[in-house]
PDB file of N, CA and C in Angstrom:
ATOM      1  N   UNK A   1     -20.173 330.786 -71.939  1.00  0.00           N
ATOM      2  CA  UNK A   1     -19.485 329.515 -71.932  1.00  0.00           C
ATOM      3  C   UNK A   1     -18.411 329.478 -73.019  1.00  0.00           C
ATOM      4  N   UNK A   2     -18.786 330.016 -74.172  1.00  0.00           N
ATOM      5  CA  UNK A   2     -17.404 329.820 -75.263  1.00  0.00           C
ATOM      6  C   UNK A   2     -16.565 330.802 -74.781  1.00  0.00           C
ATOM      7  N   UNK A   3     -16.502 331.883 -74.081  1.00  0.00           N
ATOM      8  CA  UNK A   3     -15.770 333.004 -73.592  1.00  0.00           C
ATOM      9  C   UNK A   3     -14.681 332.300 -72.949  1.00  0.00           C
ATOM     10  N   UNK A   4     -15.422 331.194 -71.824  1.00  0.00           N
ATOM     11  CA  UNK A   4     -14.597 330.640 -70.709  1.00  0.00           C
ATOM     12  C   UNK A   4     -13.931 329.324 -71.502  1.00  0.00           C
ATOM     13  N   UNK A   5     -14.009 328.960 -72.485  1.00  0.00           N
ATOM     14  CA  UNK A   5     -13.425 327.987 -73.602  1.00  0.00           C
ATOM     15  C   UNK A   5     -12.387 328.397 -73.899  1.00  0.00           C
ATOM     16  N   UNK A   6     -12.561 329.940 -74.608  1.00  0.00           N
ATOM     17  CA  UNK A   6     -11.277 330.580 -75.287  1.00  0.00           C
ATOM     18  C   UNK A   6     -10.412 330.657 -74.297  1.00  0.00           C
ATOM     19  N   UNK A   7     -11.012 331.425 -73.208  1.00  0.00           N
ATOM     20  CA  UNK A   7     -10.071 331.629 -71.935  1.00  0.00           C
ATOM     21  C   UNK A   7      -9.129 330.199 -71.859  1.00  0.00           C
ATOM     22  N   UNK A   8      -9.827 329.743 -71.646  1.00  0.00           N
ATOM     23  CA  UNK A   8      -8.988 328.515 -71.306  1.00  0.00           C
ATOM     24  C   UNK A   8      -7.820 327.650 -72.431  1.00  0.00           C
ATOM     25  N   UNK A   9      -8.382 328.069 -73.466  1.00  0.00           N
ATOM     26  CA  UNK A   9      -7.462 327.447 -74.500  1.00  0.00           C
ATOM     27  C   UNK A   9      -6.091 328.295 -74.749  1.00  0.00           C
ATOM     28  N   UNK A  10      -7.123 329.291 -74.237  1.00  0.00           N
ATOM     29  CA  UNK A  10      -5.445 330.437 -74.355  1.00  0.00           C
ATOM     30  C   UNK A  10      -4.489 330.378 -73.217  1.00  0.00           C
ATOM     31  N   UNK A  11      -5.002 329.825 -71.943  1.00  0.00           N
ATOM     32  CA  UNK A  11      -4.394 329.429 -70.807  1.00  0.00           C
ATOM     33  C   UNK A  11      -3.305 328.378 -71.654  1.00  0.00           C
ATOM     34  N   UNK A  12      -4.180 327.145 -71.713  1.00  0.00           N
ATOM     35  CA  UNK A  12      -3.393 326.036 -71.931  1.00  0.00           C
ATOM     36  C   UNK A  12      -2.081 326.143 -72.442  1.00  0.00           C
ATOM     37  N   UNK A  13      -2.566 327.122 -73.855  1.00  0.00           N
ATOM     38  CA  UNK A  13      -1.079 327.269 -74.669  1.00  0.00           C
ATOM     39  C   UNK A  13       0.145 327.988 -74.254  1.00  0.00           C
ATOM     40  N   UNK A  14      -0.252 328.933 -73.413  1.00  0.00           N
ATOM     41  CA  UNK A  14       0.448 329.712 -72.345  1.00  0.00           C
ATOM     42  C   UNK A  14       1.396 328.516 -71.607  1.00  0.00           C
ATOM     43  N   UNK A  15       1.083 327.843 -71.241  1.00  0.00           N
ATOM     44  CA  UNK A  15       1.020 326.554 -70.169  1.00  0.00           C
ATOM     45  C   UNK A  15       1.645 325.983 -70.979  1.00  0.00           C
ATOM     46  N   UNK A  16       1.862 325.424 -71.967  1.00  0.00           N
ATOM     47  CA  UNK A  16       1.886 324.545 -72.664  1.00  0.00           C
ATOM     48  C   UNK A  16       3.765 325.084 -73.378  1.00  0.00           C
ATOM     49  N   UNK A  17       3.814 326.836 -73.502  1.00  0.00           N
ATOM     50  CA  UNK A  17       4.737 327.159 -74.149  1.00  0.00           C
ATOM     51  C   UNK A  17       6.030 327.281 -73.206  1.00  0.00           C
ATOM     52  N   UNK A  18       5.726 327.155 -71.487  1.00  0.00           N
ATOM     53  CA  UNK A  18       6.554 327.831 -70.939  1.00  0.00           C
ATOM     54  C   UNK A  18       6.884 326.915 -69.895  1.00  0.00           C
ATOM     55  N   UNK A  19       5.881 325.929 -69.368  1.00  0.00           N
ATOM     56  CA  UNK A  19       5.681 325.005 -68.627  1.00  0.00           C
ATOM     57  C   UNK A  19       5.362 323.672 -69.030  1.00  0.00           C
ATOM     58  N   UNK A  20       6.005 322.395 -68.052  1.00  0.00           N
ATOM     59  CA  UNK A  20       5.682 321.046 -68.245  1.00  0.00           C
ATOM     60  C   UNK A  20       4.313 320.635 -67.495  1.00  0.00           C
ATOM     61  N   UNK A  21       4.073 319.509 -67.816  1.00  0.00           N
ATOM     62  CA  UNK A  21       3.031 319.046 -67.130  1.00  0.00           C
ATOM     63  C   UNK A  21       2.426 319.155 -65.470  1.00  0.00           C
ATOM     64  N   UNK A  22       3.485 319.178 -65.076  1.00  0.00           N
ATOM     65  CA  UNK A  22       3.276 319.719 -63.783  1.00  0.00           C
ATOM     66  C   UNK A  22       2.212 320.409 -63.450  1.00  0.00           C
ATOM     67  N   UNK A  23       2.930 321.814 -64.222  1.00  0.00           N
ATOM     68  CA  UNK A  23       2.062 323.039 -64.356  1.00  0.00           C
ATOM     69  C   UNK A  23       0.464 323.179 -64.680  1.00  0.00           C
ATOM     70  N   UNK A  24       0.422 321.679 -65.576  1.00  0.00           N
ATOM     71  CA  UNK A  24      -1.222 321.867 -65.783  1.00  0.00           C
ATOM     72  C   UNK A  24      -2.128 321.197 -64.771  1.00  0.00           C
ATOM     73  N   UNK A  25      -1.428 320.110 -63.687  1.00  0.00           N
ATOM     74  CA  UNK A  25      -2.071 319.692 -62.799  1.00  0.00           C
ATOM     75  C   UNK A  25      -2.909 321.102 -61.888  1.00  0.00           C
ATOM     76  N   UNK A  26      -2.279 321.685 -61.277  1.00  0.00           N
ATOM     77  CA  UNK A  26      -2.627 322.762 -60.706  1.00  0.00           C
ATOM     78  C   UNK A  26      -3.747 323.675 -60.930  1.00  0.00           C
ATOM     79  N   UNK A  27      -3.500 323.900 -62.020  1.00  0.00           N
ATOM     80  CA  UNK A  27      -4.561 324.868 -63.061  1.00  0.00           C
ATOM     81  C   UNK A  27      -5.448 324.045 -63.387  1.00  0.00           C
ATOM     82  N   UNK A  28      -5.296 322.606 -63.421  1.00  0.00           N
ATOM     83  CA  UNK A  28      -6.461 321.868 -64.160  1.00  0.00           C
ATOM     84  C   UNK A  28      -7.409 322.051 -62.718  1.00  0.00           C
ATOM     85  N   UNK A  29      -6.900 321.827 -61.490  1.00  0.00           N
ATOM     86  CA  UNK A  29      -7.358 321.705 -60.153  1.00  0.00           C
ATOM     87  C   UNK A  29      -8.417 322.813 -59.830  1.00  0.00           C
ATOM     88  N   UNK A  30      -7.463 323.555 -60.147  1.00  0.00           N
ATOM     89  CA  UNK A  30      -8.150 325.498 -59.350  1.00  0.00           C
ATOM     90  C   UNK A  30      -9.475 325.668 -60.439  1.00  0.00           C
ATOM     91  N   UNK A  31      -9.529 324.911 -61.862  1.00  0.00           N
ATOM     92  CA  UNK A  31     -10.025 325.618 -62.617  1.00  0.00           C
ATOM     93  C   UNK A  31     -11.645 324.717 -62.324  1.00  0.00           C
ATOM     94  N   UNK A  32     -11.539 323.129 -62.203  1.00  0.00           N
ATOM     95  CA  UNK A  32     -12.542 322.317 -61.789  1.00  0.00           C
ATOM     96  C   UNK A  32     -13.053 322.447 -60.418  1.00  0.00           C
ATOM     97  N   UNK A  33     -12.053 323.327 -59.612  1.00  0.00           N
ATOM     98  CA  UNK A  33     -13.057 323.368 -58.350  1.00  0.00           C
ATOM     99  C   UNK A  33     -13.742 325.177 -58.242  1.00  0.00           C
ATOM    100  N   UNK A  34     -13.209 325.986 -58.935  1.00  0.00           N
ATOM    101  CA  UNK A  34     -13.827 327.060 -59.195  1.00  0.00           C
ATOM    102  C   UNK A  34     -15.131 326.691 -60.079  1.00  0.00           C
ATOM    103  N   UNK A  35     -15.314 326.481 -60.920  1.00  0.00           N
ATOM    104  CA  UNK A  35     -16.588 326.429 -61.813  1.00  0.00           C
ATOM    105  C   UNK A  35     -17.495 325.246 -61.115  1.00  0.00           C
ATOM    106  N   UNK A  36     -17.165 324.057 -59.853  1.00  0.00           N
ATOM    107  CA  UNK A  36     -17.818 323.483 -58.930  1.00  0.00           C
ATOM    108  C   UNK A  36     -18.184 324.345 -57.872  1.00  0.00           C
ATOM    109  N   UNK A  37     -18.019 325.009 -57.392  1.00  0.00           N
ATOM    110  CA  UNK A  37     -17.705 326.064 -56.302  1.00  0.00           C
ATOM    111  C   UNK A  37     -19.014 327.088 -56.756  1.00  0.00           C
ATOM    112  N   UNK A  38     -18.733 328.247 -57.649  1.00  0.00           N
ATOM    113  CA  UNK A  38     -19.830 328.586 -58.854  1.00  0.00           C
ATOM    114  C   UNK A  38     -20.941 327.907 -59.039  1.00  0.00           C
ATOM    115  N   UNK A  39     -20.927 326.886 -59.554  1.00  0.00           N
ATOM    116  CA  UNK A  39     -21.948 326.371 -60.035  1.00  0.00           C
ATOM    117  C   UNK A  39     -23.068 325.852 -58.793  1.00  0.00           C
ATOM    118  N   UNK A  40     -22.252 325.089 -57.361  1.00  0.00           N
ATOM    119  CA  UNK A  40     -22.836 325.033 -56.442  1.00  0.00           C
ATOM    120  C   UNK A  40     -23.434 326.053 -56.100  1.00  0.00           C
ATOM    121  N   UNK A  41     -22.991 327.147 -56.101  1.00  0.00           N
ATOM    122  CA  UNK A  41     -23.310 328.797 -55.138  1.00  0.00           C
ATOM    123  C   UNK A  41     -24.667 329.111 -55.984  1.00  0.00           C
ATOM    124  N   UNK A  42     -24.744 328.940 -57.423  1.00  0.00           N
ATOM    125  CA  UNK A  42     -25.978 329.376 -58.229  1.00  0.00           C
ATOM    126  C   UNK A  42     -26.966 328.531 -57.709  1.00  0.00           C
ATOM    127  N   UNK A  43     -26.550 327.219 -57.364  1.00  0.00           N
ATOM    128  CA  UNK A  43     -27.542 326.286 -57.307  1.00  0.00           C
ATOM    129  C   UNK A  43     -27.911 325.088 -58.206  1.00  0.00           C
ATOM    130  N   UNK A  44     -26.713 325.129 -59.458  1.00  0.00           N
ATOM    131  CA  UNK A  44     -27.338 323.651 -60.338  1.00  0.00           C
ATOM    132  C   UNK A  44     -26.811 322.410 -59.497  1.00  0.00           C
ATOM    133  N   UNK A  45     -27.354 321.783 -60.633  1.00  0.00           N
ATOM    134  CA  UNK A  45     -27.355 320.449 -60.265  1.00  0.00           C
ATOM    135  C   UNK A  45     -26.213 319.641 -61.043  1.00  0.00           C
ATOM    136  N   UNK A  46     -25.861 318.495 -60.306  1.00  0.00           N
ATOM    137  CA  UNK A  46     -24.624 318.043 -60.853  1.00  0.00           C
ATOM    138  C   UNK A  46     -24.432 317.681 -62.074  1.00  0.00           C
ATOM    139  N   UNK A  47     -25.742 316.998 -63.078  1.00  0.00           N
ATOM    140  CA  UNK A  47     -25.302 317.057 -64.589  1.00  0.00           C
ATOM    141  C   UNK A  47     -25.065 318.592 -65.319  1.00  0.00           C
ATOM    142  N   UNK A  48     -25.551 319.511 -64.545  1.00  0.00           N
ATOM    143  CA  UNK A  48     -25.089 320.905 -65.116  1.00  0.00           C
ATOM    144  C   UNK A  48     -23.843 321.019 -65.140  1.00  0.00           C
ATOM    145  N   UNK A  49     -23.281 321.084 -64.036  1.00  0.00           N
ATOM    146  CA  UNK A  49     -22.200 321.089 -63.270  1.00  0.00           C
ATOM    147  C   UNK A  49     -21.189 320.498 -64.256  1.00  0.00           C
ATOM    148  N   UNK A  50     -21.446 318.789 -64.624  1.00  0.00           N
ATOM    149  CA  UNK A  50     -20.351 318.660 -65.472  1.00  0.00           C
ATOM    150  C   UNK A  50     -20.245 318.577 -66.678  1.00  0.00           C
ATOM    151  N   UNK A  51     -21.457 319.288 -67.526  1.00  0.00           N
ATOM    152  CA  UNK A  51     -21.760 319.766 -68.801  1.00  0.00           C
ATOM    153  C   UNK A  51     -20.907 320.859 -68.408  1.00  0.00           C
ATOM    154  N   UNK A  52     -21.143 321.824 -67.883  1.00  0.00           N
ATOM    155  CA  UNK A  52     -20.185 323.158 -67.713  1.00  0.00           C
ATOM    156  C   UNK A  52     -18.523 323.163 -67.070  1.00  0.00           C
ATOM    157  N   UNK A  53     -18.292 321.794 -66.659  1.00  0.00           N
ATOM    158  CA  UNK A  53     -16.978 321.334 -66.486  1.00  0.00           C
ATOM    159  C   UNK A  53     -15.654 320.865 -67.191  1.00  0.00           C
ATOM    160  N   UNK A  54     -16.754 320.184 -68.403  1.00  0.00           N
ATOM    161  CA  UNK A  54     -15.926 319.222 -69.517  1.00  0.00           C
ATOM    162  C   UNK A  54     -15.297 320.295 -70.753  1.00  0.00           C
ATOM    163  N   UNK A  55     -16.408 321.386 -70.884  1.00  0.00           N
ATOM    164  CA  UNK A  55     -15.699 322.125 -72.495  1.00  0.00           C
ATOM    165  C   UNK A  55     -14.493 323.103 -71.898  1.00  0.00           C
ATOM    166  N   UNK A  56     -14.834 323.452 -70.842  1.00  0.00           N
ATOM    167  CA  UNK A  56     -12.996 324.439 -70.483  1.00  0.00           C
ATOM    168  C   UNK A  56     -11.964 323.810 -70.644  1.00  0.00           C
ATOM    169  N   UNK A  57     -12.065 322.525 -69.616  1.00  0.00           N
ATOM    170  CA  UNK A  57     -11.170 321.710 -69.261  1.00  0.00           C
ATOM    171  C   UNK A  57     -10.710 320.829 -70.542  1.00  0.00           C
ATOM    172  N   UNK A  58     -11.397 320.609 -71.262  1.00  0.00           N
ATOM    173  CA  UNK A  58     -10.561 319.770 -72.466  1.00  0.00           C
ATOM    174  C   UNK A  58     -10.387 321.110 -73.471  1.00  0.00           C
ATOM    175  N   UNK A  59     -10.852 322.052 -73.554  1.00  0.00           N
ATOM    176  CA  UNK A  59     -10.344 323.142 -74.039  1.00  0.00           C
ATOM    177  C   UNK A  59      -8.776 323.661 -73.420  1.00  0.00           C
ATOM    178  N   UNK A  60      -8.349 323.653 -72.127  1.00  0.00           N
ATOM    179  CA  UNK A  60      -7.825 323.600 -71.850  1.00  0.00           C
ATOM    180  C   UNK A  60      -6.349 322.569 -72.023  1.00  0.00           C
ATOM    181  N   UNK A  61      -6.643 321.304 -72.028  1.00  0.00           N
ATOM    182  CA  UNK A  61      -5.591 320.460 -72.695  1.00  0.00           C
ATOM    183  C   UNK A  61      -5.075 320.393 -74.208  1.00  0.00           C
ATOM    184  N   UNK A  62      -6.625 320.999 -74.842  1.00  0.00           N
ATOM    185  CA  UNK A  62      -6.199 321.027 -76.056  1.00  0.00           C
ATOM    186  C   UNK A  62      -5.196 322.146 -76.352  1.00  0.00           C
ATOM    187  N   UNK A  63      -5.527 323.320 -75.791  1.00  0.00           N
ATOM    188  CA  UNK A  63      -4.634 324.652 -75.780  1.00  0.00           C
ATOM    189  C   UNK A  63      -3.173 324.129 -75.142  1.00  0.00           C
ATOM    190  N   UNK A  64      -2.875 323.172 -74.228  1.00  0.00           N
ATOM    191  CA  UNK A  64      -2.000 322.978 -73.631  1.00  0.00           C
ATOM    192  C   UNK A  64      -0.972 321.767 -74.387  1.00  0.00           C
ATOM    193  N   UNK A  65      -1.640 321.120 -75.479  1.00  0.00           N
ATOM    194  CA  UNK A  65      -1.031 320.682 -76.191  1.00  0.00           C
ATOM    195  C   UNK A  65      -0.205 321.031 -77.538  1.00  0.00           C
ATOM    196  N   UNK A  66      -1.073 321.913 -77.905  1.00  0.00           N
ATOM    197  CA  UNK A  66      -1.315 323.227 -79.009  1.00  0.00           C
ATOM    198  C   UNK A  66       0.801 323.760 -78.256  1.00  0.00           C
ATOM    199  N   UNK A  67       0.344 324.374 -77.387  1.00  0.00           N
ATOM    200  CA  UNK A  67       1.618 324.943 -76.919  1.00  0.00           C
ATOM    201  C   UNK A  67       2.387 324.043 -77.246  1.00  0.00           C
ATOM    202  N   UNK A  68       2.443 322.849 -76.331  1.00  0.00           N
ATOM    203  CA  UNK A  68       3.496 321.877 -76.655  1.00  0.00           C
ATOM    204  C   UNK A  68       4.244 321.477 -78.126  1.00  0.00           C
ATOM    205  N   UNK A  69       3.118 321.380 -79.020  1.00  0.00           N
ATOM    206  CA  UNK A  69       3.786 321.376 -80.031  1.00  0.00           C
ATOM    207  C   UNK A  69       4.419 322.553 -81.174  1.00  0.00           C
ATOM    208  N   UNK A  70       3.768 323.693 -80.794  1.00  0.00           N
ATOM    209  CA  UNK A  70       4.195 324.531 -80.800  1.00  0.00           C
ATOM    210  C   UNK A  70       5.731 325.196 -80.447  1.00  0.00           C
ATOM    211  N   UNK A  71       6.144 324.629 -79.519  1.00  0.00           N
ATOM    212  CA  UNK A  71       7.572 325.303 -78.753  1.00  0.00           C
ATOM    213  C   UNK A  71       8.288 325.679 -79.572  1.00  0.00           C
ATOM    214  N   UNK A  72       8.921 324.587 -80.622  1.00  0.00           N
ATOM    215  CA  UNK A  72      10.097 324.613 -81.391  1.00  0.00           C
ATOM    216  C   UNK A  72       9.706 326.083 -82.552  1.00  0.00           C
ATOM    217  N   UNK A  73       8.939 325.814 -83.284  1.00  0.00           N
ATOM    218  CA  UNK A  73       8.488 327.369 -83.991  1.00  0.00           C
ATOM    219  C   UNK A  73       8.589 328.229 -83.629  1.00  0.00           C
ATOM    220  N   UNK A  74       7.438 328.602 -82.144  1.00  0.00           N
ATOM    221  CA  UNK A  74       7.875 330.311 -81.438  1.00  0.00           C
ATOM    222  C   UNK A  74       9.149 330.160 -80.823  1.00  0.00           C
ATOM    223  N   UNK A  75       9.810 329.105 -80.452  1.00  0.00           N
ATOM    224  CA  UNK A  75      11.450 329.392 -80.156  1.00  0.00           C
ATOM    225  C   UNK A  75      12.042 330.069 -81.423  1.00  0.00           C
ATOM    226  N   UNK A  76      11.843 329.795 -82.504  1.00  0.00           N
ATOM    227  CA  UNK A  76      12.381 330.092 -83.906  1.00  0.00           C
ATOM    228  C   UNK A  76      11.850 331.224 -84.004  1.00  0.00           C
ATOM    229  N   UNK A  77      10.823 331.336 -83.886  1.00  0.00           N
ATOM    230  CA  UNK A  77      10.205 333.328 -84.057  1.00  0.00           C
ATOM    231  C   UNK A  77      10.837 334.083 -83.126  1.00  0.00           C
ATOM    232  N   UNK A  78      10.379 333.702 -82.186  1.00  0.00           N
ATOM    233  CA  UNK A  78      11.567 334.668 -80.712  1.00  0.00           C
ATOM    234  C   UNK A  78      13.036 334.720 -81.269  1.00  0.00           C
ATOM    235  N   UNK A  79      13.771 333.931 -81.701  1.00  0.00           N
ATOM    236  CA  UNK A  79      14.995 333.905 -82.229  1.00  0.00           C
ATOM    237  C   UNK A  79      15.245 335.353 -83.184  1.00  0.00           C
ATOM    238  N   UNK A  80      14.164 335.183 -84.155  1.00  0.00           N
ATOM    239  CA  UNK A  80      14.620 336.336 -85.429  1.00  0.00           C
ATOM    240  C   UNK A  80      13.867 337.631 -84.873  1.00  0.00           C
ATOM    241  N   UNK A  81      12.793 337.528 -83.588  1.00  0.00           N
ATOM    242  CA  UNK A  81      12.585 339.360 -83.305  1.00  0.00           C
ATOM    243  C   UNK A  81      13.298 339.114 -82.316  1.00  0.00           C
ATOM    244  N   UNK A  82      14.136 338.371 -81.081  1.00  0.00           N
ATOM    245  CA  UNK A  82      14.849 338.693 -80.592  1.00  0.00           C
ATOM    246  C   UNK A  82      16.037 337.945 -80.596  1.00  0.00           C
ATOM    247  N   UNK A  83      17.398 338.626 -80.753  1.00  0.00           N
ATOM    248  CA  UNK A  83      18.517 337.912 -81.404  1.00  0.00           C
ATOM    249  C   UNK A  83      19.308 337.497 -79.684  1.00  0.00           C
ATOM    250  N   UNK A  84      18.869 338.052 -78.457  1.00  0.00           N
ATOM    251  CA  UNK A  84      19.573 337.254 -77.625  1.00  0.00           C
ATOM    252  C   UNK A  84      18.957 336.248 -77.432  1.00  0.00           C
ATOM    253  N   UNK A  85      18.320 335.548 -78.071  1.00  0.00           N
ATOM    254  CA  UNK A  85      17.947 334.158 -77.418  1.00  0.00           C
ATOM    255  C   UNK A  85      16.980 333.881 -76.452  1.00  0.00           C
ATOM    256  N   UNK A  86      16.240 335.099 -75.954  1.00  0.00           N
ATOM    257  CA  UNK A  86      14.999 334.591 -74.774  1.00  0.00           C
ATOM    258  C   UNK A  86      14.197 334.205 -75.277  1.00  0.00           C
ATOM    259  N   UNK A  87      13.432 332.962 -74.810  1.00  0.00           N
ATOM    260  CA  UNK A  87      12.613 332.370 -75.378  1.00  0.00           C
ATOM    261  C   UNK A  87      11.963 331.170 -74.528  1.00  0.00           C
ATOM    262  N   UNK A  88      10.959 330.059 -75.039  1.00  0.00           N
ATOM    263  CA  UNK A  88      10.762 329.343 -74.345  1.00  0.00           C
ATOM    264  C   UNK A  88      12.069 327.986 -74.493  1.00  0.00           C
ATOM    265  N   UNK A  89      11.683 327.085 -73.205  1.00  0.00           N
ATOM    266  CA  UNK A  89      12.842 325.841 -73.464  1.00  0.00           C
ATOM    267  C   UNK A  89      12.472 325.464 -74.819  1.00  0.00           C
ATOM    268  N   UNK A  90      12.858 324.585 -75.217  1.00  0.00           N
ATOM    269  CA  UNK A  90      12.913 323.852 -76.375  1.00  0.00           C
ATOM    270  C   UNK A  90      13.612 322.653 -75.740  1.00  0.00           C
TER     271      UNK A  90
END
């Protein structure tokens, strides 16, 4: 479970550095009906279900906010290791 936390926080920021909100609808989608999907197939039961639903998924926003505020800095790091300018928007 903390594996699929990190995973996800590292998603978010990913998400968060390169993409708008949009982007997290989708992923928030695929990611709550996969671990429903899973969790049905094992066989728990629905308070399992959304004990094992809630720590990705707000792991996930948190990582996805993380990015967000983030942008302006790794735009500034990308800047000085790369001098043409690729980078995220800002």
């Amino acid at each position: 479970m903390t594996a699929l936390s990190v995973y996800a926080c590292v998603a978010g920021i990913y998400i968060g550095l390169y993409f708008d909100i949009l982007a997290l609808v989708p992923l928030f989608t695929l990611g709550a009906g996969f671990l429903v999907l899973t969790g049905w197939l094992v066989g728990a039961d629905l308070a399992g279900l959304a004990k094992q639903l809630v720590a990705p998924l707000v792991c996930l926003q948190f990582g996805y906010v993380s990015g967000i505020w983030s942008r302006d800095s790794y735009a500034k790091f990308l800047r000085r290791v790369n001098p043409r300018g690729l980078g995220p928007r800002t």
